[in-house]
N, C-alpha and C. Protein backbone atom coordinates (compact mmCIF):
# COMPACT_ATOMS: atom_id res chain seq x y z
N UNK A 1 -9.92 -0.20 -24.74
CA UNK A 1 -9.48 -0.32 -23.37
C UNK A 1 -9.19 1.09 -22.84
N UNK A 2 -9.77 1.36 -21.46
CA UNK A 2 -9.56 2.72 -21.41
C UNK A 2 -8.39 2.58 -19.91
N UNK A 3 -7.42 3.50 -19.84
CA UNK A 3 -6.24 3.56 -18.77
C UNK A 3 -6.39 4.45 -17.92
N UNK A 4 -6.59 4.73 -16.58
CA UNK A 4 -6.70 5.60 -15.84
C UNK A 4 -5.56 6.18 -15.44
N UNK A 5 -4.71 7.03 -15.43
CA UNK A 5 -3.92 7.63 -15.18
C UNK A 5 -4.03 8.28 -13.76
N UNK A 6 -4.08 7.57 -12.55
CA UNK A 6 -3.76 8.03 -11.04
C UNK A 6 -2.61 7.87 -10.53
N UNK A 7 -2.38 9.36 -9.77
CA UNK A 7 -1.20 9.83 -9.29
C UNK A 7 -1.70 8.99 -7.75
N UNK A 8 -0.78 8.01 -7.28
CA UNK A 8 -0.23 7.64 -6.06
C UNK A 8 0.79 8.54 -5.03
N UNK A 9 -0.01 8.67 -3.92
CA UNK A 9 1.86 9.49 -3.32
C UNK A 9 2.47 7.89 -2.72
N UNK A 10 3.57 7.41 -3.00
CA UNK A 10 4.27 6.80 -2.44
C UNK A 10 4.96 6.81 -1.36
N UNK A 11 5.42 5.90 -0.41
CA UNK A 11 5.91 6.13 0.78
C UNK A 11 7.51 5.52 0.98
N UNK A 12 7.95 5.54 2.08
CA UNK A 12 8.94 4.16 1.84
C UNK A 12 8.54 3.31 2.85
N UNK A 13 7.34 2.91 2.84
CA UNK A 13 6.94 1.68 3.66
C UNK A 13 6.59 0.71 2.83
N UNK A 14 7.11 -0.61 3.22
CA UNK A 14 6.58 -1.78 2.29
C UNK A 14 6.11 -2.90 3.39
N UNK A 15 4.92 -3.86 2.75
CA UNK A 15 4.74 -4.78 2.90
C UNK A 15 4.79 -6.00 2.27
N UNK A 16 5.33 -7.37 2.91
CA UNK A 16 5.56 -8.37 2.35
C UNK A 16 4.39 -9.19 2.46
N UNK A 17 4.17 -10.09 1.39
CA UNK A 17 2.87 -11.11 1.81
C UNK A 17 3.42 -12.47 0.60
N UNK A 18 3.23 -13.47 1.58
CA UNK A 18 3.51 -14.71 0.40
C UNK A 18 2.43 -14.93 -0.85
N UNK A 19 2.08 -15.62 -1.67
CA UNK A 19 1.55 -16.38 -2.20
C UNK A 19 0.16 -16.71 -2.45
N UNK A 20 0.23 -17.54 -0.73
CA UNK A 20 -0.99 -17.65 -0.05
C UNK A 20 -1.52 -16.53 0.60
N UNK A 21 -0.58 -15.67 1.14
CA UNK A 21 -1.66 -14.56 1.94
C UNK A 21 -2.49 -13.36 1.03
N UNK A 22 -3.76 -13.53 1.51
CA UNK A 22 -4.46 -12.66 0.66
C UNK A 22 -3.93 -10.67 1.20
N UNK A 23 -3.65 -9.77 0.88
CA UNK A 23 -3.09 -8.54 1.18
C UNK A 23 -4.21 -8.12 1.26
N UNK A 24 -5.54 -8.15 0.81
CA UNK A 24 -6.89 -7.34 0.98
C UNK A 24 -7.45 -7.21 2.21
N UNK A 25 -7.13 -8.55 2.50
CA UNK A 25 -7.62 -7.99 4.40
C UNK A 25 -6.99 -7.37 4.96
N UNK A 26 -5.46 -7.58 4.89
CA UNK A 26 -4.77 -6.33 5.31
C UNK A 26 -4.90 -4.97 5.19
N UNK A 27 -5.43 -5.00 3.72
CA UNK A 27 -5.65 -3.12 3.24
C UNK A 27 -6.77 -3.03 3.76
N UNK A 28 -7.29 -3.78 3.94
CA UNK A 28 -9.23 -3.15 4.26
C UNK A 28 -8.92 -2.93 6.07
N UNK A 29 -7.96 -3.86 6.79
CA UNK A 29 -8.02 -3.32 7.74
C UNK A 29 -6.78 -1.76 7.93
N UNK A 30 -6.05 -1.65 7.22
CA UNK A 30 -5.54 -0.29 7.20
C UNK A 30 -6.42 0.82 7.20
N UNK A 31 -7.16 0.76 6.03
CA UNK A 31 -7.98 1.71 5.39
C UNK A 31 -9.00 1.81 6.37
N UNK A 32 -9.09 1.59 7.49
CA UNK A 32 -10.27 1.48 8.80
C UNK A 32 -9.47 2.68 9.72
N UNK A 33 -8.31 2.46 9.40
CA UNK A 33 -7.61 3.66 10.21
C UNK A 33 -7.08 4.80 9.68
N UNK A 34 -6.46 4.50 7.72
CA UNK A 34 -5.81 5.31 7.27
C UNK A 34 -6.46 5.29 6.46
N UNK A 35 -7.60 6.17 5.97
CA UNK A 35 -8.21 6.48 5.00
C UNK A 35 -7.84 6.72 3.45
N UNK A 36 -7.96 6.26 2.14
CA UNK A 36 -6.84 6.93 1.28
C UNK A 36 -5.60 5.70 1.02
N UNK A 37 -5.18 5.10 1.79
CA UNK A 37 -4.23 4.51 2.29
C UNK A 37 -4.42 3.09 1.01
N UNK A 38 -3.84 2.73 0.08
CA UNK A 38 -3.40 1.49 -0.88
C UNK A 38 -2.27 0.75 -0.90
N UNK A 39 -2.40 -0.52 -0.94
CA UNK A 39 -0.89 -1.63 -1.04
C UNK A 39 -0.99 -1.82 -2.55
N UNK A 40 -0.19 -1.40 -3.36
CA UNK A 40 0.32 -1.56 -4.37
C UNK A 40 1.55 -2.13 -4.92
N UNK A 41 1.21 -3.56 -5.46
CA UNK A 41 2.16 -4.51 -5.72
C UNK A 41 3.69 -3.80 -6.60
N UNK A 42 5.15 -4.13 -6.21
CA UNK A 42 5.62 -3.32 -6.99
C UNK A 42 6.89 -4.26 -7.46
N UNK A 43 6.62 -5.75 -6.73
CA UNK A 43 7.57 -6.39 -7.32
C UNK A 43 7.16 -7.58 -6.37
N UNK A 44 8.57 -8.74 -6.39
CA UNK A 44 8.78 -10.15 -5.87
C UNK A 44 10.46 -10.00 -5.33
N UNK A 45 10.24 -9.97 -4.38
CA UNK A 45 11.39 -10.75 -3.55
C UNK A 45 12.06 -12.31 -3.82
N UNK A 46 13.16 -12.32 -4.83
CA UNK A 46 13.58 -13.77 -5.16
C UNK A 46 14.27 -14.46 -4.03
N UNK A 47 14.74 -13.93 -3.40
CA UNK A 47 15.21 -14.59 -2.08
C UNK A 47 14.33 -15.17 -0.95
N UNK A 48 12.94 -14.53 -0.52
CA UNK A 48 11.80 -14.59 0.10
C UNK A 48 10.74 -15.58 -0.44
N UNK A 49 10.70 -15.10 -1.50
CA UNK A 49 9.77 -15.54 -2.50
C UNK A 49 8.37 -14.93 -2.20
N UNK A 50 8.10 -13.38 -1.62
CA UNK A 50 7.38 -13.07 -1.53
C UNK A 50 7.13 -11.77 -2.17
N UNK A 51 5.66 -11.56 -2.30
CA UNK A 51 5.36 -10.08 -2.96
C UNK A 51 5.52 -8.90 -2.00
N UNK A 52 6.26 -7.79 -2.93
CA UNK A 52 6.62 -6.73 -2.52
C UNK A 52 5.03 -5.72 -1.91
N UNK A 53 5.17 -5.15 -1.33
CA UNK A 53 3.42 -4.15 -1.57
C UNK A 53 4.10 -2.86 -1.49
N UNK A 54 4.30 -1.85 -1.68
CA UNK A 54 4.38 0.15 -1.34
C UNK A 54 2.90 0.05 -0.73
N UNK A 55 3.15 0.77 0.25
CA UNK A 55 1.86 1.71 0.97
C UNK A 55 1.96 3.28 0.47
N UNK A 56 0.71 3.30 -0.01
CA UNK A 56 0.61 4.74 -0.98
C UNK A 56 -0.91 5.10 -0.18
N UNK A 57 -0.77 6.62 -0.60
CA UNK A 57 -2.09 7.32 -0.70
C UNK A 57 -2.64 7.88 -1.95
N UNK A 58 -3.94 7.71 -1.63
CA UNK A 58 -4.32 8.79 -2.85
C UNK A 58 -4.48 10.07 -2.77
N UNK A 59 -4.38 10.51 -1.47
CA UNK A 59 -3.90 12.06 -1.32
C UNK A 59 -3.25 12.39 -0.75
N UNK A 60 -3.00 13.91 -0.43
CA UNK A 60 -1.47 14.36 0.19
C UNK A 60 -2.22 14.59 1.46
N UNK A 61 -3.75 14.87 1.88
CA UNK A 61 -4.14 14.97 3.48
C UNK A 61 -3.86 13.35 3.99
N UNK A 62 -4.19 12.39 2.92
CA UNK A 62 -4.32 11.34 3.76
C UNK A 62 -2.92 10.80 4.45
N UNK A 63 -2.16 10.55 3.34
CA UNK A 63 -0.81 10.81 3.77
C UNK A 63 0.16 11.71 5.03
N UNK A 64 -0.36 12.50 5.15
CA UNK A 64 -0.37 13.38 6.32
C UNK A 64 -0.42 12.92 7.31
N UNK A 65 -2.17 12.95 7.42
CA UNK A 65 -2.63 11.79 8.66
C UNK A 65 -1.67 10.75 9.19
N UNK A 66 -1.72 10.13 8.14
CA UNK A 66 -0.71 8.74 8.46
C UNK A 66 0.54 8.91 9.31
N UNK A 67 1.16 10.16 9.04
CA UNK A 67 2.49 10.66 8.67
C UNK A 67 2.36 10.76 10.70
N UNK A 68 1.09 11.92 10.99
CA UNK A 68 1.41 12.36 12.10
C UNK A 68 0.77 10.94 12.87
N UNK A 69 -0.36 9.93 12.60
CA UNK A 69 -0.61 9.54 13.43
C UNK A 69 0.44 7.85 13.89
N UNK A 70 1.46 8.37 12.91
CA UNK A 70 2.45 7.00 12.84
C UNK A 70 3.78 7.23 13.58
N UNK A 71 3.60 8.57 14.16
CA UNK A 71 4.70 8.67 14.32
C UNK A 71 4.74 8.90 16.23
């Protein structure tokens, strides 16, 4: 089994999605604007009962972008 070892930059933005909601359409429509840009599962909300997501990049330009065009 081979492990890839990728560095994420993390953000403090999260997204919630239940169960049923698929998060891929969501990222695929992010990634139309924020290039770089991944929802990476990082837990469950027991009170919600929903999955946690972090919005990460895989680089520090893309992140950037985001940074100025979010704000």
């Amino acid at each position: 089994m081979v492990y890839f070892d990728i560095q994420m930059i993390n953000t403090p933005y999260q997204y919630r999605f239940s169960e049923l909601e698929g998060y891929e359409e969501t990222e695929a429509e992010l990634q139309k604007i924020y290039p770089g840009l991944r929802l990476i599962r990082s837990g469950k909300d027991i009170a919600t009962h929903q999955w946690i997501y972090r919005l990460c990049f895989e680089q520090e330009k893309d992140y950037t972008w985001f940074m100025l065009k979010h704000r």
